[in-house]
PDB file of N, CA and C in Angstrom:
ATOM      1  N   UNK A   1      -3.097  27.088  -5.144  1.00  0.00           N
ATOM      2  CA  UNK A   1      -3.313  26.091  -4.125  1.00  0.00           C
ATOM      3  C   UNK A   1      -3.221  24.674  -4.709  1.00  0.00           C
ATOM      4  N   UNK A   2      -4.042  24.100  -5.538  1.00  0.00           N
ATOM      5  CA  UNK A   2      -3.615  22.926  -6.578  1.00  0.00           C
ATOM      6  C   UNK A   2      -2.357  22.719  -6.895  1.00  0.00           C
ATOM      7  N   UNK A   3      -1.726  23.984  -7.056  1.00  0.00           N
ATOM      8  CA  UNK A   3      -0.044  23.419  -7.590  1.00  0.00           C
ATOM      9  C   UNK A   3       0.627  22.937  -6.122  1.00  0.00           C
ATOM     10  N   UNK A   4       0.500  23.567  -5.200  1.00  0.00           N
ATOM     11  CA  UNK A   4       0.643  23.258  -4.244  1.00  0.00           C
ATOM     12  C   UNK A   4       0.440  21.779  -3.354  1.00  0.00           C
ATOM     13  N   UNK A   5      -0.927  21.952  -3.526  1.00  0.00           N
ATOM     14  CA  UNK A   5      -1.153  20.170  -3.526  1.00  0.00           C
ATOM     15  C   UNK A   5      -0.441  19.059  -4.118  1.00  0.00           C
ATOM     16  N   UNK A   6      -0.669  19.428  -5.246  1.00  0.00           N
ATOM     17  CA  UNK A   6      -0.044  18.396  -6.365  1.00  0.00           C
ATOM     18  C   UNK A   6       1.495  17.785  -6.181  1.00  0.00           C
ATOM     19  N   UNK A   7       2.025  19.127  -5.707  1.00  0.00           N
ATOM     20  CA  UNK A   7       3.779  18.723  -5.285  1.00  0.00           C
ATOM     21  C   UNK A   7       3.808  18.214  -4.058  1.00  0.00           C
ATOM     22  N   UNK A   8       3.165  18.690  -3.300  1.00  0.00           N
ATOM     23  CA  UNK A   8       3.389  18.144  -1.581  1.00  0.00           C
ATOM     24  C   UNK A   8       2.719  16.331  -1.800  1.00  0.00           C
ATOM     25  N   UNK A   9       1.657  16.372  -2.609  1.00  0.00           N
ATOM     26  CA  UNK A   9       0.665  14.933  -2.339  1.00  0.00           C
ATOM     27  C   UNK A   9       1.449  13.883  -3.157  1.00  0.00           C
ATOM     28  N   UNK A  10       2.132  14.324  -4.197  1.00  0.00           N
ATOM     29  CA  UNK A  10       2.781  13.745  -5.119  1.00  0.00           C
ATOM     30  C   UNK A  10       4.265  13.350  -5.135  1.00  0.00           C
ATOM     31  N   UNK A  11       5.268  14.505  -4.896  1.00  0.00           N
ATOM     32  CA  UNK A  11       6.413  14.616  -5.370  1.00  0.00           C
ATOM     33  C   UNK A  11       7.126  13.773  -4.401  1.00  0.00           C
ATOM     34  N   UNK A  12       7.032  13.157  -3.661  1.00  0.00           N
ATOM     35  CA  UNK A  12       7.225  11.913  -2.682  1.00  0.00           C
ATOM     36  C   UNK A  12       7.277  10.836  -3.110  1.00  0.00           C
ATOM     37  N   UNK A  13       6.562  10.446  -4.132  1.00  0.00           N
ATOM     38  CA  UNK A  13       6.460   8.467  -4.908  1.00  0.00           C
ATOM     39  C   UNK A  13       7.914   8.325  -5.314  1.00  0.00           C
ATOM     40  N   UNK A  14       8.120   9.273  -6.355  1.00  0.00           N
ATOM     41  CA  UNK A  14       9.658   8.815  -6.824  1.00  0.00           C
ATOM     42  C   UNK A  14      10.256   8.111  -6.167  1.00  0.00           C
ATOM     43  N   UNK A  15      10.368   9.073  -4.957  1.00  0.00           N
ATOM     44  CA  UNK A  15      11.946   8.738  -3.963  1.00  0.00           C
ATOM     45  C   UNK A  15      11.092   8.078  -3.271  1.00  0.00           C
ATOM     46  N   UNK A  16      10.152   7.615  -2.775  1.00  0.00           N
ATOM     47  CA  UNK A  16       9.972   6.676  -1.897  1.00  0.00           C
ATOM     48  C   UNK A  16       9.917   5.617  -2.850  1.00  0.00           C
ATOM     49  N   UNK A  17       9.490   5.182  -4.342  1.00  0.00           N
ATOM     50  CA  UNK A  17       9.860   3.587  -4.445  1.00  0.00           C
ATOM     51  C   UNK A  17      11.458   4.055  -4.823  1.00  0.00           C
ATOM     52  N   UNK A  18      12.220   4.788  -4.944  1.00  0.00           N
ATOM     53  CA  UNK A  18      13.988   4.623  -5.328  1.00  0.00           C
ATOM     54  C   UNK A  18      14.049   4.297  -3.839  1.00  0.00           C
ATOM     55  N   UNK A  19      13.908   4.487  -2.273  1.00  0.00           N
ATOM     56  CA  UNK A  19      14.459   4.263  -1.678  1.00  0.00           C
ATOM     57  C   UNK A  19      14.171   2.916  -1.031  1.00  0.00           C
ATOM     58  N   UNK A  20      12.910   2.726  -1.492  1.00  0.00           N
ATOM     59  CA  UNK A  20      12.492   1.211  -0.981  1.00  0.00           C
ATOM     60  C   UNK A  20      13.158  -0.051  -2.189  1.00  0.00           C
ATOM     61  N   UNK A  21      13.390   0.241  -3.323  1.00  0.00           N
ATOM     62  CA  UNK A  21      14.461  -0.491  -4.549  1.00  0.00           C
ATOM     63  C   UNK A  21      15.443  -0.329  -3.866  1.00  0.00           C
ATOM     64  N   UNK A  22      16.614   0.486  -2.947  1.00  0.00           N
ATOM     65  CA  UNK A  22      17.621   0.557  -2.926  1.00  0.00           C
ATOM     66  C   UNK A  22      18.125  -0.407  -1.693  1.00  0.00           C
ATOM     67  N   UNK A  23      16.865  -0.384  -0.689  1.00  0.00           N
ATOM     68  CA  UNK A  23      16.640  -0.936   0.802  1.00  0.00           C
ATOM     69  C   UNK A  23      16.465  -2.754   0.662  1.00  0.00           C
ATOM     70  N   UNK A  24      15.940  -2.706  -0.578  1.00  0.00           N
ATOM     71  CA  UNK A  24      15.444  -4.335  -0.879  1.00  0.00           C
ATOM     72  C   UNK A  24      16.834  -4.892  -1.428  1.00  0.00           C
ATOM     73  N   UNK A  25      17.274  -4.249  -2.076  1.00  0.00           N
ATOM     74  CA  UNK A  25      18.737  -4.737  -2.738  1.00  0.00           C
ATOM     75  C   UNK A  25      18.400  -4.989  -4.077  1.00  0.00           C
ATOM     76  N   UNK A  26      19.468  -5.125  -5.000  1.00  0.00           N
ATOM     77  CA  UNK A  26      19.341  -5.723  -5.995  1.00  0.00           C
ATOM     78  C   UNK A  26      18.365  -7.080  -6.451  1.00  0.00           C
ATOM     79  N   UNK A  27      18.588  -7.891  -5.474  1.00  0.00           N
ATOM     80  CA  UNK A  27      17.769  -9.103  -5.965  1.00  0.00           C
ATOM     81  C   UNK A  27      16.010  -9.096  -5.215  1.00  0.00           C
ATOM     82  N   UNK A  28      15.795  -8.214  -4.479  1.00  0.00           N
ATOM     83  CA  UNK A  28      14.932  -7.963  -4.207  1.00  0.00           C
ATOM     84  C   UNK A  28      13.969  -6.674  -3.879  1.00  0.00           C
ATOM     85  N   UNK A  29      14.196  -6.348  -4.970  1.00  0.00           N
ATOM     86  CA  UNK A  29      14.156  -4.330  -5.069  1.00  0.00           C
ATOM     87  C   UNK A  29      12.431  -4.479  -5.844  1.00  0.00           C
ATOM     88  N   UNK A  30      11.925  -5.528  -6.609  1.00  0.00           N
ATOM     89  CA  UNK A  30      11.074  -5.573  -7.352  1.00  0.00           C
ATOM     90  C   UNK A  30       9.658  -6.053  -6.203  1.00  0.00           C
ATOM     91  N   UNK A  31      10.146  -7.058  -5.214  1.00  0.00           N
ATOM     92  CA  UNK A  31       9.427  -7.448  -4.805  1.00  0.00           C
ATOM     93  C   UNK A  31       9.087  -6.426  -3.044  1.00  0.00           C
ATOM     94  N   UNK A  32      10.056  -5.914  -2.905  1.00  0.00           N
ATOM     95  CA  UNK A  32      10.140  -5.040  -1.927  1.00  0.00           C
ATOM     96  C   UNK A  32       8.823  -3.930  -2.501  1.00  0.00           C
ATOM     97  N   UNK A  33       9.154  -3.340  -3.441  1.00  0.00           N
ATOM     98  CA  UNK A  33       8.615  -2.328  -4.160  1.00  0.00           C
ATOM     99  C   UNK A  33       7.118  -2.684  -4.487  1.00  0.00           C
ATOM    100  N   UNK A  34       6.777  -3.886  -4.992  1.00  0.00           N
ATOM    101  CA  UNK A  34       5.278  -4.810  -4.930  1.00  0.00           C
ATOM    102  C   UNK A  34       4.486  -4.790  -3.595  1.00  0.00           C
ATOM    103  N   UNK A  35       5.357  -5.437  -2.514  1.00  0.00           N
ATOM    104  CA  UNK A  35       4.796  -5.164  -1.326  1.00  0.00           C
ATOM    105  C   UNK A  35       4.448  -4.390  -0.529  1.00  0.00           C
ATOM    106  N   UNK A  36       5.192  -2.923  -0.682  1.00  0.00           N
ATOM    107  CA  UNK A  36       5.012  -1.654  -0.088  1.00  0.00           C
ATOM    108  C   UNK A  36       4.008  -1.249  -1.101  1.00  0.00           C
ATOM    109  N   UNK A  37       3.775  -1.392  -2.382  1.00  0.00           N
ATOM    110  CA  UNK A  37       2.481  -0.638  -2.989  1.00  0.00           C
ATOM    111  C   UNK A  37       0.815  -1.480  -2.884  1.00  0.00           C
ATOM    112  N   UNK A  38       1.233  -3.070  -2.528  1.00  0.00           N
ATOM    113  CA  UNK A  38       0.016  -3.604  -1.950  1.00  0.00           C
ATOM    114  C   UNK A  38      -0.110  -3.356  -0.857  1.00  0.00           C
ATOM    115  N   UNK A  39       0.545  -3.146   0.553  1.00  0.00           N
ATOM    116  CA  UNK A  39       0.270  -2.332   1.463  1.00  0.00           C
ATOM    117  C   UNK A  39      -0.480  -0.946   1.220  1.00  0.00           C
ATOM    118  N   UNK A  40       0.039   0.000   0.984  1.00  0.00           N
ATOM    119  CA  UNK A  40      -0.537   1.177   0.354  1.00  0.00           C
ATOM    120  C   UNK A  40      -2.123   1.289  -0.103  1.00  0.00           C
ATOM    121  N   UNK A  41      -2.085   0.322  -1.388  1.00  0.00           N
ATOM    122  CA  UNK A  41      -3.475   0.515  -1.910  1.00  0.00           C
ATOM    123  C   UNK A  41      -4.481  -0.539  -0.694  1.00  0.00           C
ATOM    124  N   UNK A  42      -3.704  -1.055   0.262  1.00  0.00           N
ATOM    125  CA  UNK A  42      -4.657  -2.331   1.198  1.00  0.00           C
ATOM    126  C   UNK A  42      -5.469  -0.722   2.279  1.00  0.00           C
ATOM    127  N   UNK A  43      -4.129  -0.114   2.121  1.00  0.00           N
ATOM    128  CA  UNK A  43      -4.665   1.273   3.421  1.00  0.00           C
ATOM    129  C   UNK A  43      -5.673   2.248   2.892  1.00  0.00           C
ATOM    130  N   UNK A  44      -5.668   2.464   1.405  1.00  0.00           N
ATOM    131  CA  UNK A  44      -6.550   2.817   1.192  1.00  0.00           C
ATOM    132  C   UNK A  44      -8.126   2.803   0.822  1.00  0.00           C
ATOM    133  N   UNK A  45      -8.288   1.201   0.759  1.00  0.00           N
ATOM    134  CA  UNK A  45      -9.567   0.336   1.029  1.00  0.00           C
ATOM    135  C   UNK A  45     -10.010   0.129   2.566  1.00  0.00           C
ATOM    136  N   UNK A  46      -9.521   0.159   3.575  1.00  0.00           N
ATOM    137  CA  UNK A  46      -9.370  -0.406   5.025  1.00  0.00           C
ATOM    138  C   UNK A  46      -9.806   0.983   5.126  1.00  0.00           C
ATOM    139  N   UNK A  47      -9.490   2.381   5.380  1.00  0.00           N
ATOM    140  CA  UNK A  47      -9.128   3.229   6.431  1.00  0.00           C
ATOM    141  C   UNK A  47     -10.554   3.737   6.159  1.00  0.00           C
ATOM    142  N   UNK A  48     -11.146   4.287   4.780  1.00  0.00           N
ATOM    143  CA  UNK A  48     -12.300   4.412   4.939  1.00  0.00           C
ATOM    144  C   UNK A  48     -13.360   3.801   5.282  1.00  0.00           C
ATOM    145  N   UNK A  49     -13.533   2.350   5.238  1.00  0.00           N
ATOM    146  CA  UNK A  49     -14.205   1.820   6.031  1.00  0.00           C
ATOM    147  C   UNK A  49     -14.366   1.567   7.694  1.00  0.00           C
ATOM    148  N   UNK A  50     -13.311   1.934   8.191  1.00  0.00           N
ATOM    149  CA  UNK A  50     -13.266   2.228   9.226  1.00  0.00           C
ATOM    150  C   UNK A  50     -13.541   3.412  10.011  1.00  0.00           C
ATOM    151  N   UNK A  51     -13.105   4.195   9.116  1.00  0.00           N
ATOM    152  CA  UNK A  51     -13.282   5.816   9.310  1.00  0.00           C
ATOM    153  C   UNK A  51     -14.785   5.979   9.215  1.00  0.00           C
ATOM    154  N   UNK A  52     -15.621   5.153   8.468  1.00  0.00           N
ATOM    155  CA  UNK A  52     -16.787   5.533   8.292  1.00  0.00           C
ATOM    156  C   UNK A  52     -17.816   4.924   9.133  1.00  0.00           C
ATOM    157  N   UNK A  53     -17.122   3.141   9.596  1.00  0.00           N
ATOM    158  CA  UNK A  53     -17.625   2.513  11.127  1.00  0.00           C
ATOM    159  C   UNK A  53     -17.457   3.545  12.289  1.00  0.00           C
ATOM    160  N   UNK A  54     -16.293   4.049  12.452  1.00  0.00           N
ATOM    161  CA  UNK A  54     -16.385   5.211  13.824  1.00  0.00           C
ATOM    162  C   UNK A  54     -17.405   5.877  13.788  1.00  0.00           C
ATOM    163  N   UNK A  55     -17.584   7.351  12.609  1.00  0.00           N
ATOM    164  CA  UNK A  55     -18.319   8.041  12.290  1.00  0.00           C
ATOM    165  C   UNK A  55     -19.959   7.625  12.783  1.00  0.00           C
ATOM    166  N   UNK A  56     -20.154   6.520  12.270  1.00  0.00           N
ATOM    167  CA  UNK A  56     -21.682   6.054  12.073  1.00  0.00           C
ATOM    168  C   UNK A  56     -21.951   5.526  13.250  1.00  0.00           C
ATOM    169  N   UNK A  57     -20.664   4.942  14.426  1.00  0.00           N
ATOM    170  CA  UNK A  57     -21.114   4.622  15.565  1.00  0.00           C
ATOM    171  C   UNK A  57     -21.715   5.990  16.187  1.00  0.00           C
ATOM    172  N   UNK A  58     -19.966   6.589  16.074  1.00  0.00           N
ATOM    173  CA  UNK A  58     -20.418   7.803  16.976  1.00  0.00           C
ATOM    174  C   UNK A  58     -20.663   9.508  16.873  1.00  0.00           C
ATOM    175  N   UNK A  59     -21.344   9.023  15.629  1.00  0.00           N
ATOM    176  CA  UNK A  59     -21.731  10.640  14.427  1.00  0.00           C
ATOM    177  C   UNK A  59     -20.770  11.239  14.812  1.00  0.00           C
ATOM    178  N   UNK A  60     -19.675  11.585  14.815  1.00  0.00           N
ATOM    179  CA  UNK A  60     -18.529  12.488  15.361  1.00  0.00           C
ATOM    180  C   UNK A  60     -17.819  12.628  14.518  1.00  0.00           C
ATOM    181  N   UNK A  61     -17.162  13.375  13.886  1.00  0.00           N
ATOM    182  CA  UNK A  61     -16.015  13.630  13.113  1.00  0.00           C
ATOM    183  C   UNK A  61     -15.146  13.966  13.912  1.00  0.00           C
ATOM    184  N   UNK A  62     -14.911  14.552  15.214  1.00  0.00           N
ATOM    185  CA  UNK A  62     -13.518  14.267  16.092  1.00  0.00           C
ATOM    186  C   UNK A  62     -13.441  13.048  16.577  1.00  0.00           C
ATOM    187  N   UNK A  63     -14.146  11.959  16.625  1.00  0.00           N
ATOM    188  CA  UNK A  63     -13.831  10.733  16.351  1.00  0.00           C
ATOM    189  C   UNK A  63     -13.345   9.687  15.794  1.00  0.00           C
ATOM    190  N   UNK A  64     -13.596  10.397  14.077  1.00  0.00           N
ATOM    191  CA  UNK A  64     -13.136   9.758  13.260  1.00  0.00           C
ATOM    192  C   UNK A  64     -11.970  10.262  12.570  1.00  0.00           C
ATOM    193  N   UNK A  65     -11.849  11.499  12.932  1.00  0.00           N
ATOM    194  CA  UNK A  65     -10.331  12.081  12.592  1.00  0.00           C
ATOM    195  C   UNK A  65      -9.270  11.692  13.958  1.00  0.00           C
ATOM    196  N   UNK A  66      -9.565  11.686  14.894  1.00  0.00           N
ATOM    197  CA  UNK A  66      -8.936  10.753  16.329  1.00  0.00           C
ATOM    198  C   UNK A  66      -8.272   9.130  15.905  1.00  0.00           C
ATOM    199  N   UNK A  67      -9.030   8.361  15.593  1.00  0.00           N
ATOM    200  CA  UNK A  67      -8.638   7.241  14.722  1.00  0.00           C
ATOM    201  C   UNK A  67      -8.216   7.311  13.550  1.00  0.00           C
ATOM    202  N   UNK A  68      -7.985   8.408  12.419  1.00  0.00           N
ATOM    203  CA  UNK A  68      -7.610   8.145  11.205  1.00  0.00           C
ATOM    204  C   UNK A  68      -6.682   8.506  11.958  1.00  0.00           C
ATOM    205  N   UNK A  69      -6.058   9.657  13.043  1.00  0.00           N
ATOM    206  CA  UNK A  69      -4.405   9.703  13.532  1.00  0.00           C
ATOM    207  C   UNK A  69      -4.058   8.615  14.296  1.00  0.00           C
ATOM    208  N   UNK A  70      -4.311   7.582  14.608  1.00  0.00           N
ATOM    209  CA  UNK A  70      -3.560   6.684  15.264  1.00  0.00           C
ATOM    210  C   UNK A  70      -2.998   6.132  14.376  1.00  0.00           C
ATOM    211  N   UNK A  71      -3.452   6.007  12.765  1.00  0.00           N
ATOM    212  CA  UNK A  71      -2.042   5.046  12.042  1.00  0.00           C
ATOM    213  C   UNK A  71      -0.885   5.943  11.541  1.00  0.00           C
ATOM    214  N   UNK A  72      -0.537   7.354  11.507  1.00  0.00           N
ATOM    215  CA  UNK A  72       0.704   7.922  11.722  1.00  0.00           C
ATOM    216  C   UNK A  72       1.548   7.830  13.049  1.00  0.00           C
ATOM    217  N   UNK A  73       0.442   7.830  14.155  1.00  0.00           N
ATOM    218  CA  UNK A  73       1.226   7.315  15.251  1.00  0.00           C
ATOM    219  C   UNK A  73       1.443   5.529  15.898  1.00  0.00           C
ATOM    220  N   UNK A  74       1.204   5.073  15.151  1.00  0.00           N
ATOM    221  CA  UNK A  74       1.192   3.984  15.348  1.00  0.00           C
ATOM    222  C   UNK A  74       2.669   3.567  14.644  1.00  0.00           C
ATOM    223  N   UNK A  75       2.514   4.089  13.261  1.00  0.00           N
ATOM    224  CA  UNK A  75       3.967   4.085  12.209  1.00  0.00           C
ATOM    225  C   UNK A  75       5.542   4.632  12.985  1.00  0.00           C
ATOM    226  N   UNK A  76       4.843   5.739  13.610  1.00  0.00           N
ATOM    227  CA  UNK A  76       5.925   6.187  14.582  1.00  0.00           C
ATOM    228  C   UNK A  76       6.356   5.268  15.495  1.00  0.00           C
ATOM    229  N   UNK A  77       5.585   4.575  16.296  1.00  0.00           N
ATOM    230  CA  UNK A  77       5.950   3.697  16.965  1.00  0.00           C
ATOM    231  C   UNK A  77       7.228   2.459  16.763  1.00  0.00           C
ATOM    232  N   UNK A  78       6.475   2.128  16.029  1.00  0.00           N
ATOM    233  CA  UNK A  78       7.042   0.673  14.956  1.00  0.00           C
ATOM    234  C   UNK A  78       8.247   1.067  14.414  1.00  0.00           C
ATOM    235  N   UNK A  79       8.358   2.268  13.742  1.00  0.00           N
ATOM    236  CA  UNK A  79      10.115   2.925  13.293  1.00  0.00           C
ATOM    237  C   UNK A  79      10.762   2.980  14.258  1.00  0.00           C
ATOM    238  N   UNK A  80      10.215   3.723  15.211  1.00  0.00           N
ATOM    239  CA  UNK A  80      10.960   4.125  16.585  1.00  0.00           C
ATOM    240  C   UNK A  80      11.476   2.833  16.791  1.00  0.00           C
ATOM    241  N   UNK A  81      10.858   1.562  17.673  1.00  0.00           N
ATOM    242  CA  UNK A  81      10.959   0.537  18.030  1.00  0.00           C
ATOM    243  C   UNK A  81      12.224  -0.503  16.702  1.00  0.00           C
ATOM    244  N   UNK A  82      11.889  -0.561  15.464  1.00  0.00           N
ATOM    245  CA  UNK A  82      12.750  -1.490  14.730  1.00  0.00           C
ATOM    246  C   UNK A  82      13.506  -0.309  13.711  1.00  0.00           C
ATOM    247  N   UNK A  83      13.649   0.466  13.533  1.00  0.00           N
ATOM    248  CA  UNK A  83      14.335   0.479  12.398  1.00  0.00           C
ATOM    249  C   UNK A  83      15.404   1.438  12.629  1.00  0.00           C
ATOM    250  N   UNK A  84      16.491   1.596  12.419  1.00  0.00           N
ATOM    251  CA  UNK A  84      18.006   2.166  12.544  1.00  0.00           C
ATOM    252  C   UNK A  84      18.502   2.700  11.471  1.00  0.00           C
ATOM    253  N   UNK A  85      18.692   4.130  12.098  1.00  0.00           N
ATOM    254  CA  UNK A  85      19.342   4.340  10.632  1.00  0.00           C
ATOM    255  C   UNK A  85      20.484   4.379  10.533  1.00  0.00           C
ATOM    256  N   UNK A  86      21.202   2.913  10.330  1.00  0.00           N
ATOM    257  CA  UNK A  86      22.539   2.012  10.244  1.00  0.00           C
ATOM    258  C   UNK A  86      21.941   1.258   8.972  1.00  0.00           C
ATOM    259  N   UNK A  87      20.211   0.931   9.465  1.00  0.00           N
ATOM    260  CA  UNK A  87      19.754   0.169   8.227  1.00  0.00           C
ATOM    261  C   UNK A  87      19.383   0.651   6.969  1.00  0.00           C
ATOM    262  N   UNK A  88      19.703   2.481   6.847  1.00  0.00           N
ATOM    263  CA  UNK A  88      19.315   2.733   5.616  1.00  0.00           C
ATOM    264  C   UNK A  88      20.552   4.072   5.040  1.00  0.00           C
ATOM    265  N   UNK A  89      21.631   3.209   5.215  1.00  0.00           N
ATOM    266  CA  UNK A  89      22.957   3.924   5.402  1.00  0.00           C
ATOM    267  C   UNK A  89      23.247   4.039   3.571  1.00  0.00           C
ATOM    268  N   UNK A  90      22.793   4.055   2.844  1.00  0.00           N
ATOM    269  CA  UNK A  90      22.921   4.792   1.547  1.00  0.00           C
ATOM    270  C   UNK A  90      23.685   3.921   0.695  1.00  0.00           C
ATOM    271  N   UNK A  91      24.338   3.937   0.294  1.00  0.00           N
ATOM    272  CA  UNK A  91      24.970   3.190  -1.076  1.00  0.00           C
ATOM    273  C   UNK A  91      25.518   1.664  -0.429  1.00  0.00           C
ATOM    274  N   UNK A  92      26.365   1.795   0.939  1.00  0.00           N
ATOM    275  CA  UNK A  92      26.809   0.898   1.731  1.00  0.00           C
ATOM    276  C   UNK A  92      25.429  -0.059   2.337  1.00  0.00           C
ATOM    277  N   UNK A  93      24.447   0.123   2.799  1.00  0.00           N
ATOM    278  CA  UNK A  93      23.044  -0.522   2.750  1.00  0.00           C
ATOM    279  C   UNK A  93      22.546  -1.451   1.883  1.00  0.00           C
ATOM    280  N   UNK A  94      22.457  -0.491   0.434  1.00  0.00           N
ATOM    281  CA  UNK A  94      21.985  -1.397  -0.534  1.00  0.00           C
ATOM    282  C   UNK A  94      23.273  -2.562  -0.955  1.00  0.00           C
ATOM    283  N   UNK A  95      24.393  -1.636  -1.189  1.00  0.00           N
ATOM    284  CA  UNK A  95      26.111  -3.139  -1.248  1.00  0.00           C
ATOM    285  C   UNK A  95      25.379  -4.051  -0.733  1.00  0.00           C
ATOM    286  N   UNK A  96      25.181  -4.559   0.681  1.00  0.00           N
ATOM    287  CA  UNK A  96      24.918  -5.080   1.561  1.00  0.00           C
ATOM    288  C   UNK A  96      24.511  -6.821   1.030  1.00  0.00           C
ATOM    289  N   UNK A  97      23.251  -6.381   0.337  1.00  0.00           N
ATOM    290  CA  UNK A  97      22.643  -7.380  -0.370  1.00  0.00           C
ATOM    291  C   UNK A  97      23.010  -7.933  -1.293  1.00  0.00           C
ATOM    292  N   UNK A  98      23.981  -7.143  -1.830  1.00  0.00           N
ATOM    293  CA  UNK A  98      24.581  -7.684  -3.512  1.00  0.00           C
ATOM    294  C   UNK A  98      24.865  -9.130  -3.238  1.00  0.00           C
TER     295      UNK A  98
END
């Protein structure tokens, strides 16, 4: 079960900062890559505190698992709404920026 974990929780970073370096372009692959990991560690200071304001309002843990799913669906939203995948068209994408 651990090995299991470990690959599913893990084996995702690689390719998600190669694809966020490739999306930023060359001249901005470093700072792209900075900003998506201060996002990241910002979500993981924020969500438990929030998660733990629900909870304590409303002793509920289907409460607070109810709100920890609104920011996957919220993400859905926001992709749905802006992003194309014209904009993450692979080698021709990153050209783009050169």
């Amino acid at each position: 079960m651990a090995e299991m974990l470990g690959f599913f929780g893990f084996s995702w970073g690689p390719i998600l900062s190669t694809l966020i370096a490739e999306v930023g372009g060359p001249h901005t692959a470093g700072t792209a890559t900075g900003v998506t990991n201060a996002v990241q560690q910002m979500g993981g200071v924020v969500v438990p505190i929030v998660i733990g304001a629900v909870f304590a309002r409303t002793n509920s843990f289907s409460s607070a698992f109810i709100v920890m799913a609104l920011g996957p669906l919220l993400a859905l939203v926001v992709m749905a709404l802006f992003c194309r995948d014209a904009d993450y068209a692979g080698s021709e994408g990153a050209s783009r920026h050169a």
